[in-house]
Protein backbone atom coordinates (compact mmCIF):
# COMPACT_ATOMS: atom_id res chain seq x y z
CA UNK A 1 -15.96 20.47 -4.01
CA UNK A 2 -16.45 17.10 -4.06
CA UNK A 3 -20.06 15.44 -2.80
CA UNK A 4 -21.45 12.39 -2.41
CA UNK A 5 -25.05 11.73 -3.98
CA UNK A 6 -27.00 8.81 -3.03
CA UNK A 7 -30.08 7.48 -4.77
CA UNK A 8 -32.72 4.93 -4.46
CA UNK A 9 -33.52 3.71 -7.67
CA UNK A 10 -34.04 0.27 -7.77
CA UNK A 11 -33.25 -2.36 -10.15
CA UNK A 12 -30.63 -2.71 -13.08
CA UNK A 13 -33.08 -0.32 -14.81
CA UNK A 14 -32.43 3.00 -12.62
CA UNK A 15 -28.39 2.14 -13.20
CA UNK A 16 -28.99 2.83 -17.25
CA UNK A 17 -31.72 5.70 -16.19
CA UNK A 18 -29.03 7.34 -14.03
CA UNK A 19 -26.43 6.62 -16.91
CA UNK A 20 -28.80 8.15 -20.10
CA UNK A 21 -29.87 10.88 -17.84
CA UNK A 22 -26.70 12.35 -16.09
CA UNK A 23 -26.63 15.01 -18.88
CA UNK A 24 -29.28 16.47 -17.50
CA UNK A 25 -28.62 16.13 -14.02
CA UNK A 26 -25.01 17.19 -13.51
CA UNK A 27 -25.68 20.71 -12.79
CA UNK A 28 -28.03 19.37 -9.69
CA UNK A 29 -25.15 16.92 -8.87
CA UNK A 30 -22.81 19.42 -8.64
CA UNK A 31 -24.37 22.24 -7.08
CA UNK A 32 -25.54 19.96 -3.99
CA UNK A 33 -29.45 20.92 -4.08
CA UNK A 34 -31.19 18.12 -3.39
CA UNK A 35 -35.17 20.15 -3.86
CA UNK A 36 -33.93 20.49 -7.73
CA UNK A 37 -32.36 17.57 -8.03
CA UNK A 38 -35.64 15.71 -7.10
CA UNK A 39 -37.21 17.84 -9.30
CA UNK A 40 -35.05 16.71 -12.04
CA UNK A 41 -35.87 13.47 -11.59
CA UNK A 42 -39.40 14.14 -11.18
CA UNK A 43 -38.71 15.28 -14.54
CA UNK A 44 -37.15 12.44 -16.56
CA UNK A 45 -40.32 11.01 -17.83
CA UNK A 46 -40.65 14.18 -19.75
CA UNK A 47 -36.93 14.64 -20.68
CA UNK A 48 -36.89 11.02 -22.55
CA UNK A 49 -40.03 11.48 -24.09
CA UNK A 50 -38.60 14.33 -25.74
CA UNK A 51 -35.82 12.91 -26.18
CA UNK A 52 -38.28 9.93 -28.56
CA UNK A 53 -39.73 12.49 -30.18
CA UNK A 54 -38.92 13.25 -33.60
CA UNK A 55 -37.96 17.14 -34.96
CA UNK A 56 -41.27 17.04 -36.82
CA UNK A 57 -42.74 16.67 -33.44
CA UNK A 58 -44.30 12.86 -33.69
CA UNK A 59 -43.19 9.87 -32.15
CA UNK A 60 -41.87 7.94 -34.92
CA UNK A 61 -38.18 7.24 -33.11
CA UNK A 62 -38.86 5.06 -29.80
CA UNK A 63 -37.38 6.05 -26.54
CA UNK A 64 -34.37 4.78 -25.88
CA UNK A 65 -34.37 2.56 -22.70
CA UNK A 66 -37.13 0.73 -25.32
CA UNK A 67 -34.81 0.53 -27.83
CA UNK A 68 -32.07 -0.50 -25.13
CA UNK A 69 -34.51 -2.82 -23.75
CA UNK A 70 -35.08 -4.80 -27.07
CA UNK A 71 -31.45 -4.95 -27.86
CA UNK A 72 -31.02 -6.78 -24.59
CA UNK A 73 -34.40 -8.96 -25.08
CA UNK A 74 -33.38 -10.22 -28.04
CA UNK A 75 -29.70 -10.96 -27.00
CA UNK A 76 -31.08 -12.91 -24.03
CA UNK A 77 -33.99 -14.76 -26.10
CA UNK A 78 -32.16 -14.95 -29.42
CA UNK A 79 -28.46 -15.23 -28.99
CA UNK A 80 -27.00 -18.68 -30.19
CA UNK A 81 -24.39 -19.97 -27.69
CA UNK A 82 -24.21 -19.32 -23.74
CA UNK A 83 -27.01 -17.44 -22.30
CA UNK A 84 -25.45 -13.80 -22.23
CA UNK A 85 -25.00 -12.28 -18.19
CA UNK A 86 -27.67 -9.08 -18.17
CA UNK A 87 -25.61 -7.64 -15.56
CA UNK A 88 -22.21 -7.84 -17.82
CA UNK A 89 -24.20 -6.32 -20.63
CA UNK A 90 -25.86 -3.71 -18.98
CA UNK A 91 -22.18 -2.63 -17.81
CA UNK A 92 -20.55 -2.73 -21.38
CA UNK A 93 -23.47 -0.76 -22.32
CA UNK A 94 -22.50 1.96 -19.91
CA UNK A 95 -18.95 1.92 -20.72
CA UNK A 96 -19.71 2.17 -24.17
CA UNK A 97 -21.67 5.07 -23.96
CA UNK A 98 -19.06 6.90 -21.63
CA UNK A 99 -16.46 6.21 -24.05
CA UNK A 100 -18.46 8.12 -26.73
CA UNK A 101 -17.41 11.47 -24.72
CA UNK A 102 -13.46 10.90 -24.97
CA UNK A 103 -13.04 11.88 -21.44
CA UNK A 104 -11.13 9.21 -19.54
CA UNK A 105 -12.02 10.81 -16.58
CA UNK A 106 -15.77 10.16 -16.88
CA UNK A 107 -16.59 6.13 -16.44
CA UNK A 108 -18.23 3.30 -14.77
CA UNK A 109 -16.75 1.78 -11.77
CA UNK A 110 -18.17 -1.94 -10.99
CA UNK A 111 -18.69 -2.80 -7.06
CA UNK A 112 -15.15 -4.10 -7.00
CA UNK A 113 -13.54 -0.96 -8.98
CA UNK A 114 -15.33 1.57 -6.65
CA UNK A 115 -14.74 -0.90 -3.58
CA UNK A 116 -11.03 -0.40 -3.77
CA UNK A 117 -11.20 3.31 -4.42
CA UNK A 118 -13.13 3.40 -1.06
CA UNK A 119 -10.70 1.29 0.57
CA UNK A 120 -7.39 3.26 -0.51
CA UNK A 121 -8.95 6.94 -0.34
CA UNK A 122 -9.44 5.80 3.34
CA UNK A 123 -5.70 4.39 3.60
CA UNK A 124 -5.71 1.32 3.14
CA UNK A 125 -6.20 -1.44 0.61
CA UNK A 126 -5.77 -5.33 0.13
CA UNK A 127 -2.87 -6.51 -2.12
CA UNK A 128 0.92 -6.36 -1.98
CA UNK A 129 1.68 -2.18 -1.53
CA UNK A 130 3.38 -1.21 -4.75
CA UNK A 131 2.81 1.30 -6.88
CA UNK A 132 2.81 0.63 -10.71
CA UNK A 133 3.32 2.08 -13.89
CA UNK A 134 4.08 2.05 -17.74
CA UNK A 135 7.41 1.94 -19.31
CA UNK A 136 8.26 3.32 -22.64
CA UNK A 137 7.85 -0.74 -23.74
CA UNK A 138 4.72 -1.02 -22.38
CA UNK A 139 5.89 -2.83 -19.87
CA UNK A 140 3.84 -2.91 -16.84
CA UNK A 141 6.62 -2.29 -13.89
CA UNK A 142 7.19 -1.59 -9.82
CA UNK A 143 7.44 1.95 -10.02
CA UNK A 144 7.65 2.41 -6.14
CA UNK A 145 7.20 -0.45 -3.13
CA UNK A 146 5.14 1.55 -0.36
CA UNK A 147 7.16 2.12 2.87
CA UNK A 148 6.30 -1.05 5.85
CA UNK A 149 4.34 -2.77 2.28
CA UNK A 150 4.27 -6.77 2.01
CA UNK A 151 6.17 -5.65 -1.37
CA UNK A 152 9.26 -3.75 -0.10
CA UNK A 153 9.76 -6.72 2.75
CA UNK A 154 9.79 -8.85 0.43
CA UNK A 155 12.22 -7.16 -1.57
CA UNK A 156 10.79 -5.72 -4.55
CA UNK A 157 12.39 -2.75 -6.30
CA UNK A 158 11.83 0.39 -7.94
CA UNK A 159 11.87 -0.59 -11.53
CA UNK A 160 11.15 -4.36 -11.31
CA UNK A 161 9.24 -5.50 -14.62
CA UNK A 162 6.39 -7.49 -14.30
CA UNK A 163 6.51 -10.43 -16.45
CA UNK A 164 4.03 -12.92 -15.00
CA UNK A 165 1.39 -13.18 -12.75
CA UNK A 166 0.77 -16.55 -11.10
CA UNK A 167 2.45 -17.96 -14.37
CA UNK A 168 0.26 -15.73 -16.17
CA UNK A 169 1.69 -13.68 -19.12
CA UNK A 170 1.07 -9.80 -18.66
CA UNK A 171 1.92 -9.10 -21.71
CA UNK A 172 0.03 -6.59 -23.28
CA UNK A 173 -2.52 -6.59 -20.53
CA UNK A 174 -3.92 -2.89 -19.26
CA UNK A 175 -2.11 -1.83 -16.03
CA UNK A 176 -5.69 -2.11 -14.41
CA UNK A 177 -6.32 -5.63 -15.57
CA UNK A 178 -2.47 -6.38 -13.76
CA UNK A 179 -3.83 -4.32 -10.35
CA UNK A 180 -6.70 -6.88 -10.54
CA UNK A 181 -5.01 -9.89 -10.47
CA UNK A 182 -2.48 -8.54 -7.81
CA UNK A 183 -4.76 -7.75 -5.74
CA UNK A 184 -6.91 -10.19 -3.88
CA UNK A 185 -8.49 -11.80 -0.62
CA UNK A 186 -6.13 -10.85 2.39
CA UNK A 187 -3.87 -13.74 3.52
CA UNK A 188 -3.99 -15.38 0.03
CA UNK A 189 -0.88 -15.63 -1.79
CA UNK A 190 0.13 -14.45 -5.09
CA UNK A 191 3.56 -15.12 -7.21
CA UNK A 192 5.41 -11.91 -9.29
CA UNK A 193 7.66 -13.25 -12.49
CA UNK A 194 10.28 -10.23 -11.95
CA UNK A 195 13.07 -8.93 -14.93
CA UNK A 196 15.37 -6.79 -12.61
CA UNK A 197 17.34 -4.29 -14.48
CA UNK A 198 20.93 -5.57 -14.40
CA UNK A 199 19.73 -9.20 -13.46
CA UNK A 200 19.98 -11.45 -16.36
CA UNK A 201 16.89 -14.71 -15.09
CA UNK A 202 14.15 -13.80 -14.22
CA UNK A 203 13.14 -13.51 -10.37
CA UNK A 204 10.07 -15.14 -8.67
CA UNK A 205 8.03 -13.58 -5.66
CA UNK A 206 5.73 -14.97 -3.70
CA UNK A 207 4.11 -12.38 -1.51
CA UNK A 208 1.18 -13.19 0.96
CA UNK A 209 -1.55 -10.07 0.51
CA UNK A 210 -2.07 -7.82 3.71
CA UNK A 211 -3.84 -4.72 4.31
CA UNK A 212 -1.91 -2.12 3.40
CA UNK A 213 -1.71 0.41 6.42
CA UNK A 214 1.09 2.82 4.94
CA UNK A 215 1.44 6.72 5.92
CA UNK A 216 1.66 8.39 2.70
CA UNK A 217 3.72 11.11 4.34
CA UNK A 218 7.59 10.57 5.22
CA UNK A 219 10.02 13.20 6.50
CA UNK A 220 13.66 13.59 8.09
CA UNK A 221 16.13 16.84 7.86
CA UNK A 222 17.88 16.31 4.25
CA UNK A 223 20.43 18.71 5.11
CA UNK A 224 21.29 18.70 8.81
CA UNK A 225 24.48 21.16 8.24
CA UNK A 226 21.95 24.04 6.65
CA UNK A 227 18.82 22.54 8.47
CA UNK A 228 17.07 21.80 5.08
CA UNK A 229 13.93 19.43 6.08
CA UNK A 230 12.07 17.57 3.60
CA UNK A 231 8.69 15.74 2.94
CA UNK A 232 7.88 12.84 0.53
CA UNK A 233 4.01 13.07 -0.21
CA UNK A 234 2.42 9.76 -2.03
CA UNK A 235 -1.35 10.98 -2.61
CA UNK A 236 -3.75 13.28 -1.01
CA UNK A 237 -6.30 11.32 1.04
CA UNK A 238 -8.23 11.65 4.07
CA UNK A 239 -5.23 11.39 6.16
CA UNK A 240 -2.99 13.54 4.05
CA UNK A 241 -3.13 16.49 5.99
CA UNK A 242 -3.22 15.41 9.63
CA UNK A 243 0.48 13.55 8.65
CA UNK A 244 1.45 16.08 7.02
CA UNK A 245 0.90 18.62 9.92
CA UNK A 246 2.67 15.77 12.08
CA UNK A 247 5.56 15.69 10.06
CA UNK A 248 6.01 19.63 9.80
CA UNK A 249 5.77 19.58 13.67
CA UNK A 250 8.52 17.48 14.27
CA UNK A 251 11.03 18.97 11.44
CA UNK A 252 10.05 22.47 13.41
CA UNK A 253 10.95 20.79 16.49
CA UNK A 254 14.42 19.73 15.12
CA UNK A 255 15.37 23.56 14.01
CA UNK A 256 14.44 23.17 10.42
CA UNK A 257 15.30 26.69 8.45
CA UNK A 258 13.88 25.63 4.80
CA UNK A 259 11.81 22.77 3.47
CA UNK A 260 11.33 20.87 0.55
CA UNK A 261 8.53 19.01 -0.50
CA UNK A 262 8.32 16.09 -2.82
CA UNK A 263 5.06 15.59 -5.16
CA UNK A 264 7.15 13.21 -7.67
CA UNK A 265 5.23 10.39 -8.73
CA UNK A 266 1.70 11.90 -6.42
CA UNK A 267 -1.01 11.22 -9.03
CA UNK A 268 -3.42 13.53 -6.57
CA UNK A 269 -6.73 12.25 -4.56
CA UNK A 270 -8.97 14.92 -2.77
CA UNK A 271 -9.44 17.98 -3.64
CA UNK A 272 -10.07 19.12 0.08
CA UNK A 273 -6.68 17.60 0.76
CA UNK A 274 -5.39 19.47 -1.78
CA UNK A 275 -6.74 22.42 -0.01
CA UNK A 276 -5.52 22.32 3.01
CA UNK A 277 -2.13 21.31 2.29
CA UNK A 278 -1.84 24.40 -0.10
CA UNK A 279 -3.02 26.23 3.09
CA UNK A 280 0.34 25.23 4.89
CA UNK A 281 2.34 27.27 2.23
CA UNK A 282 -0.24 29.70 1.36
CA UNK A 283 -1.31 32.62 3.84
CA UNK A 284 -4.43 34.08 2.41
CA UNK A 285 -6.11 34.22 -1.20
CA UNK A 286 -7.18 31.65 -3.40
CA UNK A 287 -5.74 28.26 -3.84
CA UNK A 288 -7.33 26.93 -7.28
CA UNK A 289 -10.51 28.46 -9.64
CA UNK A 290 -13.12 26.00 -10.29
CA UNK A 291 -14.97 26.66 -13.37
CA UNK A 292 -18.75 25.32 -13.35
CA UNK A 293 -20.34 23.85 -16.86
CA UNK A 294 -22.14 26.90 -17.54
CA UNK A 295 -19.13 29.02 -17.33
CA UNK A 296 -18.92 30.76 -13.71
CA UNK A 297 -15.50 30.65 -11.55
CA UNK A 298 -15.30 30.29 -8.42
CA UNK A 299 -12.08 30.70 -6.18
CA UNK A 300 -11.56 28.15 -2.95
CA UNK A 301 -9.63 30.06 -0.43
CA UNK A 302 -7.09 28.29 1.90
CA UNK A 303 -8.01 27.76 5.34
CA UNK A 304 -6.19 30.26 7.70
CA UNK A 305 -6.39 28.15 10.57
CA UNK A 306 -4.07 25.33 8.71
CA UNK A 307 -1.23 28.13 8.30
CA UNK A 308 0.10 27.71 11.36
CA UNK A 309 3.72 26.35 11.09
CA UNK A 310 5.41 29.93 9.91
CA UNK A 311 6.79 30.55 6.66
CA UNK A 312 10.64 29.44 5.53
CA UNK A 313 11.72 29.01 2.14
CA UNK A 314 10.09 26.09 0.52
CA UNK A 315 11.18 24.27 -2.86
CA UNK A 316 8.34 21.81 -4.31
CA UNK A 317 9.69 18.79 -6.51
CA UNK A 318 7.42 17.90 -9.28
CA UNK A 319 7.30 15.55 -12.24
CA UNK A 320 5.40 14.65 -15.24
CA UNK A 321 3.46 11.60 -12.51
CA UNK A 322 2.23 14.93 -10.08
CA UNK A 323 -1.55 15.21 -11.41
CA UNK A 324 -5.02 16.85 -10.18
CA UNK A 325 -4.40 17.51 -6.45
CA UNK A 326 -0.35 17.67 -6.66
CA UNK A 327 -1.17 20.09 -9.46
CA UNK A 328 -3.51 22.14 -7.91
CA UNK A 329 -0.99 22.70 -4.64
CA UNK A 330 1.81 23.06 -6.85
CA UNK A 331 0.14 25.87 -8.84
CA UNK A 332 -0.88 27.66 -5.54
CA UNK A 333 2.34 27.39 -4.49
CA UNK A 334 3.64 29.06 -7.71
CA UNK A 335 0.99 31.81 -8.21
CA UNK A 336 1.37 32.79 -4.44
CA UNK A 337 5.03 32.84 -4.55
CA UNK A 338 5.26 30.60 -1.74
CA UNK A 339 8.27 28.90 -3.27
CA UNK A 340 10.19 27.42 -6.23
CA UNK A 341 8.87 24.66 -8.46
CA UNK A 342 12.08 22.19 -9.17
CA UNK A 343 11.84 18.77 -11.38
CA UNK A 344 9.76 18.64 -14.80
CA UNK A 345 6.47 19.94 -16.46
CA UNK A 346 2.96 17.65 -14.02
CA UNK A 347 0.93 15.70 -16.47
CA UNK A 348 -1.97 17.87 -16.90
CA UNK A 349 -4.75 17.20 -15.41
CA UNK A 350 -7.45 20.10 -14.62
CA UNK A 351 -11.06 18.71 -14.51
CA UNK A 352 -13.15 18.17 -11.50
CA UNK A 353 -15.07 14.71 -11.54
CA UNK A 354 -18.22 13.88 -8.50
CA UNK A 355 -18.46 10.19 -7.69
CA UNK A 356 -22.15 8.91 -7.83
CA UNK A 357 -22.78 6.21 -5.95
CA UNK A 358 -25.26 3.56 -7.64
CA UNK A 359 -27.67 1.22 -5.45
CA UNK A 360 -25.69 -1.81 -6.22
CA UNK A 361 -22.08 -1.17 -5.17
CA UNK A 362 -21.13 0.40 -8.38
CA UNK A 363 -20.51 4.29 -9.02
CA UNK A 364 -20.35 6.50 -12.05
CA UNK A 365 -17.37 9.50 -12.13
CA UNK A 366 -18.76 12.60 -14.15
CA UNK A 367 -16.49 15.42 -15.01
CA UNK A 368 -18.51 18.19 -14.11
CA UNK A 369 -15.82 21.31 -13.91
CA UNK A 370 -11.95 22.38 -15.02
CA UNK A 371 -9.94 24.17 -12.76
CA UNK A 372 -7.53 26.69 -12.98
CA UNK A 373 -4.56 27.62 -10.79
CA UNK A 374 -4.88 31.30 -8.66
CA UNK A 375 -3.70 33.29 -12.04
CA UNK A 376 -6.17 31.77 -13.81
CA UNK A 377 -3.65 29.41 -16.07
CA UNK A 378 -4.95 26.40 -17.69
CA UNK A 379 -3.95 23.21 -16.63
CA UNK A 380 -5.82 20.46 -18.41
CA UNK A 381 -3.56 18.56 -20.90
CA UNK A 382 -1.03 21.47 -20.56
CA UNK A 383 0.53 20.67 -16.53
CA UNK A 384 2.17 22.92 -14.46
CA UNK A 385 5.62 24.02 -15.68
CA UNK A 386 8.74 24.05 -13.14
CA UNK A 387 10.60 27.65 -12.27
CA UNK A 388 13.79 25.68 -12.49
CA UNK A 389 14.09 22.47 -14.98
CA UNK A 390 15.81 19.49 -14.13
CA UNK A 391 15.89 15.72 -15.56
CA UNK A 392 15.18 13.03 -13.07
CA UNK A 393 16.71 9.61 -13.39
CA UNK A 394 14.52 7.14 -16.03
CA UNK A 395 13.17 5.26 -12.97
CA UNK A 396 12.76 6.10 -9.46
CA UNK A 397 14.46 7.86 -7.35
CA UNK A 398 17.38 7.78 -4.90
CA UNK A 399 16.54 10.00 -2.53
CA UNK A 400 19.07 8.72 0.77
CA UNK A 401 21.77 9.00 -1.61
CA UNK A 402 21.68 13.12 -3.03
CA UNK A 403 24.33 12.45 -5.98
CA UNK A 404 21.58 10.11 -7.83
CA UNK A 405 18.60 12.09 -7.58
CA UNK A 406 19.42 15.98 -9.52
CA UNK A 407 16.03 17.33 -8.86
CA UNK A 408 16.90 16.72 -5.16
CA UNK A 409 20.52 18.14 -5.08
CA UNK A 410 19.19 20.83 -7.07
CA UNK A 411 16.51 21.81 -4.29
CA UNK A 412 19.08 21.48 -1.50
CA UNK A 413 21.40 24.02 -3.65
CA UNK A 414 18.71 26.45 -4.30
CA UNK A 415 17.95 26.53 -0.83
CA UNK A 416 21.45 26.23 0.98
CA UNK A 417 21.54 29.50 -1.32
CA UNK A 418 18.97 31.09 -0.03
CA UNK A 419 19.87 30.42 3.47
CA UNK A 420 23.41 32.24 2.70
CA UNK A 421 25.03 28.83 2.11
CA UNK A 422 27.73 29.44 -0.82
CA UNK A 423 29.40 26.02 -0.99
CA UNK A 424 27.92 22.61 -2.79
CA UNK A 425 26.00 20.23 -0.70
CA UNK A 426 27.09 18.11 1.17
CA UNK A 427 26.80 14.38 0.81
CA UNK A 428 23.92 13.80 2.75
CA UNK A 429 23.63 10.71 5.26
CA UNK A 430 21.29 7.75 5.00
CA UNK A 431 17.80 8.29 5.09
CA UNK A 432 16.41 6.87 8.76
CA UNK A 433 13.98 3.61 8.60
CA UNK A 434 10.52 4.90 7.88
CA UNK A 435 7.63 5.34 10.23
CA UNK A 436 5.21 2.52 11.32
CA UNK A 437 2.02 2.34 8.98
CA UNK A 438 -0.72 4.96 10.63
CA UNK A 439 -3.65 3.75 12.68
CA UNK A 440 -5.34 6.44 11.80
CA UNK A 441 -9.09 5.53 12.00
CA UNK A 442 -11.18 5.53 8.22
CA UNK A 443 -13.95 8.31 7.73
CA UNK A 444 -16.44 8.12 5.01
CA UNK A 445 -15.02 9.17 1.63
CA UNK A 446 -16.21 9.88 -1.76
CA UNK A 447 -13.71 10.08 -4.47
CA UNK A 448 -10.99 7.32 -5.66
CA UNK A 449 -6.86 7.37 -5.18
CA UNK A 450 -5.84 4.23 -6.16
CA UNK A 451 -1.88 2.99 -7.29
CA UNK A 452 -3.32 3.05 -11.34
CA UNK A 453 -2.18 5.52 -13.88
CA UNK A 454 -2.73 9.32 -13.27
CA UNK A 455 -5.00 9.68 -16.05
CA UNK A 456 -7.07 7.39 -14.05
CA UNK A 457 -7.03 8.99 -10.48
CA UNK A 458 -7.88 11.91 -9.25
């Protein structure tokens, strides 16, 4: 389970002693003792002068914060040109080393990286309230406005490509580097150089920022002849559940005899979200295995007191964008056999990362377990497969009009089925305007969802 860690080191020093270090402090990170993880620390002066030791047991290598330390003096004494920025330095240094592990999932965050993980992990954000992705182009595109979002009012699209950013080329910029320069102060104004499928000039949007207040649950009864409700999930935040429960409330309340739920396109967020919605579908047992860096697994168990809506048939919609958190209540969902997996293999994420904060705004992520679904399957870089497998359309979906969206239709069939329905579905009526944002009020959080690439959320 995720924790927060807090430490008072001070100085640009203690961010590259917590950096060289973390090997030998994740297992105190992660098991939450605070008396050993002092201890640890207590400790470092010992660890790097072993670590400057040579095999024969002298001191002939230096330690490495010297040798770090006369890298950097000489750059700032010595370098021709501009003075170099310590601070910039001392954070490619970090990244650098990170990247020498191959694990995307363990980096650096700068203050305004782990800023606006804060921000959106609490529900809202500053920018425009669209979430992007990657073509097969590399084109950096809208892959979904956010309901009541400065984005959809203005009329952006599923699909839109990205072309220019206050006149600024995009191309072959990182989809981070593009969230960036979207994003900004609030009330400032930025301009989007759209290529609409279908359109043949370019479009221009200028779209004043706001603080994004969206609920990232929706719901209305898909199928009010069979009484087929269904619920759109975006991420699993600290408001995830509480919606969630909100939204299964009311579709009880309007007779609803089978459900489907929607974790297309949810690259995941907390894993105590993740818990709890599980605990919805699944009565009793474990919902995922986490498996600690020496080895040991341990199985979370749902929370009884969440199971409290009744059980009806249930079909889950998945894709290859539902990572960590969808995967995890997918995979519950599946080893319980609380219901049928629909859509296309999840992207594959199964490791567990704890967010350290760092004493001057920034924050390192360290991968410090894997999980596995109740069965014990593997997930990392495999994904959950579906029970029943069905294309989706090449981008977005259509899901107020049934007959564009297959995964959809095919949930509603599989259900009206179950329910002792024998004839196709039925076209199924426009989807009602969505809720006002939530006003839901922020509580301290400690891991990232943000609108960048699975791979990089969790």
């Amino acid at each position: 389970m995720l924790r927060r860690m807090s430490f008072g080191f001070l100085g640009i020093a203690a961010l590259l002693i917590l950096s060289f270090t973390a090997g030998f402090n994740v297992r105190e990170i992660s098991a939450g003792d605070l008396g050993q993880l002092w201890a640890s620390v207590q400790m470092m002066p010992q660890r790097l002068e072993m670590l400057s030791r040579s095999p024969d047991g002298g001191n002939a290598q230096p330690p490495i914060l010297e040798t770090y330390w006369g890298v950097l003096t000489k750059l700032t004494t010595q370098y021709y040109g501009a003075k170099p920025d310590e601070k910039k330095l001392t954070y490619s240094a970090i990244r650098g080393m990170l990247s020498g592990l191959n694990d995307p999932f363990t980096r650096f965050l700068d203050p305004d990286e782990y800023r606006r993980m804060r921000e959106e992990n609490e529900g809202n954000f500053i920018g425009i309230g669209a979430q992007l992705d990657v073509n097969k182009d590399k084109q950096v595109y809208i892959k979904e406005p956010l309901p009541e979002s400065p984005a959809i009012k203005k009329g952006l699209k599923s699909g839109d490509v990205i072309l220019r950013v206050d006149g600024r080329s995009i191309a072959g910029m990182l989809i981070e580097d593009v969230v960036k320069i979207i994003r900004g102060q609030e009330d400032t104004k930025v301009k989007l150089t759209i290529q609409r499928p279908g359109v043949k000039k370019p479009l221009e949007f200028t779209i004043v920022r706001q603080e994004v207040q969206y609920r990232i649950v929706q719901s209305r009864m898909q199928d009010k002849d069979a009484k087929i409700g269904y619920i759109r999930l975006w991420q699993f935040n600290e408001h995830s559940d509480q919606q969630f429960d909100e939204a299964l409330t009311q579709l009880g309340k309007e007779g609803m005899r089978a459900l489907i739920l929607d974790l297309r396109g949810n690259p995941g967020g907390l894993l105590p979200a993740a818990i709890d919605i599980s605990s919805r579908f699944v009565k009793s047992g474990p919902v995922v295995i986490i498996q600690e860096r020496g080895g040991q697994r341990n199985p979370i168990g749902t929370d009884d007191s969440r199971h409290n809506h009744g059980t009806v048939p249930l079909v889950v919609l998945i894709d290859n964008h539902s990572a960590s958190a969808s995967e995890i209540v997918a995979g519950a969902i599946r080893d319980n056999r609380a219901g049928t997996l629909v859509g296309k293999t999840t992207f594959g994420k199964g490791v567990v990362q704890t967010i350290v904060p760092l004493h001057d705004g920034s924050a390192v992520s360290v991968t410090n377990a894997k999980w596995f679904t109740p069965s014990g399957s593997e997930i990392n870089k495999v994904g959950v497969k579906p029970d029943v497998e069905v294309a989706a359309p090449e981008v977005g979906f259509e899901p107020a009009n049934i007959e564009k969206d297959p995964q959809l239709k095919t949930g509603v069939d599989i259900l009206r089925g179950k329910l002792g329905f024998k004839e196709n579905v039925a076209k199924t009526p426009p989807a009602a305007a969505p809720p006002p944002p939530a006003k839901a009020k922020p509580r301290n959080s400690v891991h990232p969802a943000e609108p960048l690439p699975p791979k990089l959320r969790r």
